[in-house]
N, C-alpha and C. Protein backbone atom coordinates (compact mmCIF):
# COMPACT_ATOMS: atom_id res chain seq x y z
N UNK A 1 -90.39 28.39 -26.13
CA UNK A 1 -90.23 26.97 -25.91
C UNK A 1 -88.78 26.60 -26.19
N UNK A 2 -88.01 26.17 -25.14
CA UNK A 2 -86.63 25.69 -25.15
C UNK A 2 -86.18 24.34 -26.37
N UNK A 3 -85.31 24.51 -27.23
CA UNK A 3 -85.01 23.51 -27.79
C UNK A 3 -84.66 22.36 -27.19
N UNK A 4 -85.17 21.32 -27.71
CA UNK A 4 -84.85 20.03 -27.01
C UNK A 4 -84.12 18.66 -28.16
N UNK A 5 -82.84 18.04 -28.08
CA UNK A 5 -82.49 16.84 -29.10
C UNK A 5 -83.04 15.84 -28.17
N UNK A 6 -83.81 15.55 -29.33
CA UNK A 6 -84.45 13.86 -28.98
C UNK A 6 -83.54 12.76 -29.14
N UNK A 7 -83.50 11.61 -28.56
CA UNK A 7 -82.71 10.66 -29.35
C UNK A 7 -83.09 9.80 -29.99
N UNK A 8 -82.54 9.14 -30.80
CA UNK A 8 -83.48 8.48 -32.10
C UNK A 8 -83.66 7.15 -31.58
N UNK A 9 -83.74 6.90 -30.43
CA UNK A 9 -84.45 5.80 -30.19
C UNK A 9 -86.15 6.31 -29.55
N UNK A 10 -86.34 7.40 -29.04
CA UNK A 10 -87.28 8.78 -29.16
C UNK A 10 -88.23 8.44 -30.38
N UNK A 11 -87.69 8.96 -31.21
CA UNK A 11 -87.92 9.29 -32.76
C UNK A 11 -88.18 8.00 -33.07
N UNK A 12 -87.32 7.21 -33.25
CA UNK A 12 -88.22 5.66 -33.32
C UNK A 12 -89.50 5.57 -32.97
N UNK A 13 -89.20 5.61 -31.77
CA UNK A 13 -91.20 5.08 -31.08
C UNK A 13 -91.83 6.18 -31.39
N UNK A 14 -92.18 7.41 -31.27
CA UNK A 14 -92.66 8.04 -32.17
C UNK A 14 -93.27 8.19 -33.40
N UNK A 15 -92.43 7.87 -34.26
CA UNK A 15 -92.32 7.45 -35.47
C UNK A 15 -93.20 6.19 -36.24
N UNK A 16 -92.88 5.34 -35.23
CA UNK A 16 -93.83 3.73 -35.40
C UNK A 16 -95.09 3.74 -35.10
N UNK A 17 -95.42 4.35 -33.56
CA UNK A 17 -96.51 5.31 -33.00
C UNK A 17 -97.24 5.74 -33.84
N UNK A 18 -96.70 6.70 -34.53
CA UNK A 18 -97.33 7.36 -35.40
C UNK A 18 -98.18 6.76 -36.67
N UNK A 19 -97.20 6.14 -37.14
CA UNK A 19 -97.28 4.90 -38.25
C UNK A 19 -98.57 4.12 -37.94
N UNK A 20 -98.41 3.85 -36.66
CA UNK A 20 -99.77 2.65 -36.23
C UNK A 20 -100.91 2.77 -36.19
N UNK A 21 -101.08 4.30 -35.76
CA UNK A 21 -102.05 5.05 -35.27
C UNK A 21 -102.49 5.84 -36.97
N UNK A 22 -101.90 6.63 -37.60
CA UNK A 22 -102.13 6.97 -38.50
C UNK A 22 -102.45 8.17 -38.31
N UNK A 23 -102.62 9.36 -37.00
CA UNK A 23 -102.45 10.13 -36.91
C UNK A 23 -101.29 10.44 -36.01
N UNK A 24 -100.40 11.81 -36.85
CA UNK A 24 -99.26 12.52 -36.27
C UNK A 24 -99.71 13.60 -35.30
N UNK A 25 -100.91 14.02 -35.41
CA UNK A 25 -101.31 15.24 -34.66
C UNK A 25 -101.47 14.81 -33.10
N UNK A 26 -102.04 13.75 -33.30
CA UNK A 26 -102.61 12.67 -31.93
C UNK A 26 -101.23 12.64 -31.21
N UNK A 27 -100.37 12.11 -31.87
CA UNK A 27 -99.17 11.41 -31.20
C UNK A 27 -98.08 12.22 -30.98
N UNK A 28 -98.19 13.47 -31.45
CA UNK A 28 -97.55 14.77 -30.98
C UNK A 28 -98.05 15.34 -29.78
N UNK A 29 -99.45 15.51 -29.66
CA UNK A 29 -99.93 15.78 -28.76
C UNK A 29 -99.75 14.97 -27.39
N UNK A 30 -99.93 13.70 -27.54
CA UNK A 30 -99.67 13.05 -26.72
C UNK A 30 -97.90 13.00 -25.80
N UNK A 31 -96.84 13.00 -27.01
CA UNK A 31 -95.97 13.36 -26.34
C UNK A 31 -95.19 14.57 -26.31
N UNK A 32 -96.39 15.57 -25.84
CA UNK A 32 -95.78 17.34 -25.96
C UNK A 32 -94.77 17.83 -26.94
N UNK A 33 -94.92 17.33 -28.18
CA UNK A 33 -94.18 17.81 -29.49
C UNK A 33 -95.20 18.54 -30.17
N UNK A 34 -94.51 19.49 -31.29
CA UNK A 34 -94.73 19.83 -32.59
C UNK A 34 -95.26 18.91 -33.60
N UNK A 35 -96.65 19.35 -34.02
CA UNK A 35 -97.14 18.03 -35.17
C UNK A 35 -96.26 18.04 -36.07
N UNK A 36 -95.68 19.25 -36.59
CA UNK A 36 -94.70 19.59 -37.63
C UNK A 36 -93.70 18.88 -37.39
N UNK A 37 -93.12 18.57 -36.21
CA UNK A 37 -92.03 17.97 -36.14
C UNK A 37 -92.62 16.29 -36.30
N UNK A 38 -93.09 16.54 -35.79
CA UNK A 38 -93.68 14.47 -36.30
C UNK A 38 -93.59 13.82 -37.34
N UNK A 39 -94.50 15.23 -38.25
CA UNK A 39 -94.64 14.68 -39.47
C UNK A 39 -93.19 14.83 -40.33
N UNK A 40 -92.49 15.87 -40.13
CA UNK A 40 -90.91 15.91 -40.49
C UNK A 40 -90.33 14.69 -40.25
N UNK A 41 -89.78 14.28 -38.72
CA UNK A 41 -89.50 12.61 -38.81
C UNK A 41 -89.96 11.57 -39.30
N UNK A 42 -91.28 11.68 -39.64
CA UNK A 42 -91.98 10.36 -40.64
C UNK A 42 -91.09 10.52 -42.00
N UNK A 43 -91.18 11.73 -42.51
CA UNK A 43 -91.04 11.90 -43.87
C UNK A 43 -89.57 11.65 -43.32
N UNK A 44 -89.04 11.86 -42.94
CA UNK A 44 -87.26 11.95 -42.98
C UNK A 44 -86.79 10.20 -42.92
N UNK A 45 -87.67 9.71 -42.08
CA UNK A 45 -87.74 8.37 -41.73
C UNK A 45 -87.92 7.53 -42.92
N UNK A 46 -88.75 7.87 -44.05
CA UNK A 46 -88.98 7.19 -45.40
C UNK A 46 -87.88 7.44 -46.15
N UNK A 47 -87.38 8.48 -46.08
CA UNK A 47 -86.36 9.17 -46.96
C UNK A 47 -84.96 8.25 -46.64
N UNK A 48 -85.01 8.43 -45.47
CA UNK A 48 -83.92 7.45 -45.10
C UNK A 48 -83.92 6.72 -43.86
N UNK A 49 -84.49 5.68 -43.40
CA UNK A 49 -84.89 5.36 -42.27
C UNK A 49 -83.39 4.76 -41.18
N UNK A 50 -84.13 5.56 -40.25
CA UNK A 50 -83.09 5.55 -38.57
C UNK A 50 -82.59 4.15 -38.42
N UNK A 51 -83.37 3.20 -38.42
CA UNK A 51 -83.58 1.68 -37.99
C UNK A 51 -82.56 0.75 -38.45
N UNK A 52 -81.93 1.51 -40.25
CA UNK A 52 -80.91 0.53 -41.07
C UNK A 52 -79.72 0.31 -40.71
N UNK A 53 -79.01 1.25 -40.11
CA UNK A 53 -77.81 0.88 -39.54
C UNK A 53 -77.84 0.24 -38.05
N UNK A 54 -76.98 -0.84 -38.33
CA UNK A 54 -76.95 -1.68 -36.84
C UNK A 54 -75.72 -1.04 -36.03
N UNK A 55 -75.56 -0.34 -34.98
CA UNK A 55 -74.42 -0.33 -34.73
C UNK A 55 -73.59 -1.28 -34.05
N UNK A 56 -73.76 -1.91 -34.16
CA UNK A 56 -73.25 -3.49 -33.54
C UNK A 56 -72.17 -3.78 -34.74
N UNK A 57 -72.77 -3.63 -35.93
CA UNK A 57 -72.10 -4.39 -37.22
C UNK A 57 -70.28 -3.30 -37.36
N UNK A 58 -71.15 -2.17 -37.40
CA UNK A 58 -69.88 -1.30 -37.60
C UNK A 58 -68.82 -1.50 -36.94
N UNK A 59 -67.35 -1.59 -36.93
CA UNK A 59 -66.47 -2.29 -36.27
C UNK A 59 -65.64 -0.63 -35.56
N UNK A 60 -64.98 -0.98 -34.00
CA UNK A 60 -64.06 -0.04 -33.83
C UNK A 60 -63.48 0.69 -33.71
N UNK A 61 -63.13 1.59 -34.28
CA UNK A 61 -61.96 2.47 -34.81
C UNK A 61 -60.69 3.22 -33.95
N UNK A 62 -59.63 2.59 -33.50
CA UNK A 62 -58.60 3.05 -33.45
C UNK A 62 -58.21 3.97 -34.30
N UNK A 63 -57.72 5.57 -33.01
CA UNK A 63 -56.91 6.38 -33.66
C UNK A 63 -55.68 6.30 -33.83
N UNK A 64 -54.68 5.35 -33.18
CA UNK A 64 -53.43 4.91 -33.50
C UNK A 64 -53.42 4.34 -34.47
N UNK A 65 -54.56 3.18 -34.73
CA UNK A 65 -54.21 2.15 -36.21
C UNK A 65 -54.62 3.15 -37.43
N UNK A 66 -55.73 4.14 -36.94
CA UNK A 66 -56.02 5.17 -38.25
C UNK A 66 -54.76 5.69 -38.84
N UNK A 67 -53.96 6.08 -37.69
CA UNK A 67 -52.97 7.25 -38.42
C UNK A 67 -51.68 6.80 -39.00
N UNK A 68 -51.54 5.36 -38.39
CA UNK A 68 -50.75 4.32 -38.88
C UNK A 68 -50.99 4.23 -40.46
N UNK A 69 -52.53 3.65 -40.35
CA UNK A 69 -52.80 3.57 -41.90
C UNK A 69 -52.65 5.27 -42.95
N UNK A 70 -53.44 5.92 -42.43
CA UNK A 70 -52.94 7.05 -42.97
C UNK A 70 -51.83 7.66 -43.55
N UNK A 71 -50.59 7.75 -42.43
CA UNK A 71 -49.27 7.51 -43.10
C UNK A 71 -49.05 6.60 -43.86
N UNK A 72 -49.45 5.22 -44.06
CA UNK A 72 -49.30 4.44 -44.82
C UNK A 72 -49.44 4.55 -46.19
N UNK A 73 -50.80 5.02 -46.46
CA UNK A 73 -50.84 5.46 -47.28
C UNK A 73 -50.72 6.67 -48.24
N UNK A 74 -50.14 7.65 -47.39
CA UNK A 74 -49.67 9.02 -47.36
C UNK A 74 -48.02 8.77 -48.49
N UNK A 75 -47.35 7.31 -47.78
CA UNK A 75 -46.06 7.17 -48.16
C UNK A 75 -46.12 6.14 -49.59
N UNK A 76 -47.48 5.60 -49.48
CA UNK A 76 -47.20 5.02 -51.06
C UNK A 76 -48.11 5.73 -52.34
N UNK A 77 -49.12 7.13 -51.81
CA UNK A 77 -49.16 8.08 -52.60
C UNK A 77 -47.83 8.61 -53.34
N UNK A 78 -46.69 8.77 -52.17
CA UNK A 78 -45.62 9.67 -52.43
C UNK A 78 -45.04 9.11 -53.42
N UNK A 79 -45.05 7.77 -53.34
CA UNK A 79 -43.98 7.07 -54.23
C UNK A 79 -44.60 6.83 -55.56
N UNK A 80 -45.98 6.70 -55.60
CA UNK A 80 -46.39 6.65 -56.81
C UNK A 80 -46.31 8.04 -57.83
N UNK A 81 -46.27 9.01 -56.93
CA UNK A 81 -46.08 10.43 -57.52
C UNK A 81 -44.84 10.69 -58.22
N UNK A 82 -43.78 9.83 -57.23
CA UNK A 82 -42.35 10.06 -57.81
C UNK A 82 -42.00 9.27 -59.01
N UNK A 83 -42.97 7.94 -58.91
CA UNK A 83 -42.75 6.69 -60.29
C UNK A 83 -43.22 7.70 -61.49
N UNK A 84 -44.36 8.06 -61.15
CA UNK A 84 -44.88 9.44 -62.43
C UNK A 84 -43.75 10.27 -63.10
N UNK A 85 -43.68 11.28 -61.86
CA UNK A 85 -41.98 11.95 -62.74
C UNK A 85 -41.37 11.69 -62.78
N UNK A 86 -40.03 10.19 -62.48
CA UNK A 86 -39.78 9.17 -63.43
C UNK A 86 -39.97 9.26 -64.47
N UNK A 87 -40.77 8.48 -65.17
CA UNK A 87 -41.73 8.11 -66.15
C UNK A 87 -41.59 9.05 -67.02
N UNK A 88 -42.02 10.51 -66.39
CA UNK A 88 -42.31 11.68 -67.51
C UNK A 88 -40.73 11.95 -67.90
N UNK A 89 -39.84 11.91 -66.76
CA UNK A 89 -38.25 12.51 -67.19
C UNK A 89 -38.06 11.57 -68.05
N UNK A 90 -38.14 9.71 -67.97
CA UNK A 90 -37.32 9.41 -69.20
C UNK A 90 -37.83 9.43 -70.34
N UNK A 91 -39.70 9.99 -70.49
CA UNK A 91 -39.96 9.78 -71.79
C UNK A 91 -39.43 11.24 -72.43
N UNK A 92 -39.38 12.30 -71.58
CA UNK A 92 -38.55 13.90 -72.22
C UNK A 92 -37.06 13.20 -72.53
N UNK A 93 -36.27 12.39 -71.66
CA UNK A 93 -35.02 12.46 -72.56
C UNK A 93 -35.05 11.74 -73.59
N UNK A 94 -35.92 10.48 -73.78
CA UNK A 94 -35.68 9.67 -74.93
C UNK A 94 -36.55 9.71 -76.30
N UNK A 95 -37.52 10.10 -76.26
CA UNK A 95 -38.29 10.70 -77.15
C UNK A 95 -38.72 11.77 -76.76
N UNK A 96 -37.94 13.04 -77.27
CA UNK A 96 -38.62 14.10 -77.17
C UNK A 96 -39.90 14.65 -78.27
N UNK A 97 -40.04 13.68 -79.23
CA UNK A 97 -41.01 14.05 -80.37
C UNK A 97 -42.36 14.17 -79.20
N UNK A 98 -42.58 12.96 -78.08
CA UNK A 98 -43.15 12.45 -77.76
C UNK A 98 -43.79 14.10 -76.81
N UNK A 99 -42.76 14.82 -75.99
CA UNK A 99 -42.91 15.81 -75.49
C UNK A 99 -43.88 16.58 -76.02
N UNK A 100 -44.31 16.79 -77.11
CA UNK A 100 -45.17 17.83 -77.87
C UNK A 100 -46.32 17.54 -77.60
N UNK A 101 -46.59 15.80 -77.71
CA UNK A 101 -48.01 15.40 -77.90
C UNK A 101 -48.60 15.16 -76.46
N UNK A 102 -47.93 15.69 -75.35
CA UNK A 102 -48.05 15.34 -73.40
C UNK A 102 -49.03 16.80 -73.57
N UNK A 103 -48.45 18.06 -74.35
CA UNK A 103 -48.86 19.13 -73.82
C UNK A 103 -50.09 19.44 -74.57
């Protein structure tokens, strides 16, 4: 038997189907699936159900504005790294007592 991806709007009605009816064996049968697999999407469906994300809500995504931001923030990692050793060089020249208690 050839593998087949369902799509989860599939698996939805299925799923609800199933739910309504109260048997998975029935409603596998009915649409030439695996009961096993039925009952797998129910349970997967409780676990974390298909239905919660809207994709409507999710916004976009530009790969130009990504990598924009990316560098963006790539360049004020850098600088915060450099304020650090800063920081560490003038506390080694001016209190070196201080040096002992870093390590």
């Amino acid at each position: 038997m050839p593998r087949t991806k369902h799509s989860k709007e599939f698996k939805l009605q299925v799923i609800k189907e199933a739910i309504d009816t109260g048997n998975k064996t029935l409603v596998a049968r009915r649409y030439n699936l695996n009961a096993n697999m039925v009952s797998r999407w129910c349970t997967e469906n409780k676990k974390c159900p298909y239905g919660d994300v809207d994709v409507a809500v999710i916004p976009d995504f530009d790969p130009k504005e990504m990598s924009k931001e990316n560098e963006r923030l790539k360049t004020l990692l850098g600088e915060k790294d450099l304020e650090i050793a800063i920081l560490r060089d003038l506390i080694k020249k001016k209190n070196p007592h201080l040096l002992k208690n870093l390590k």
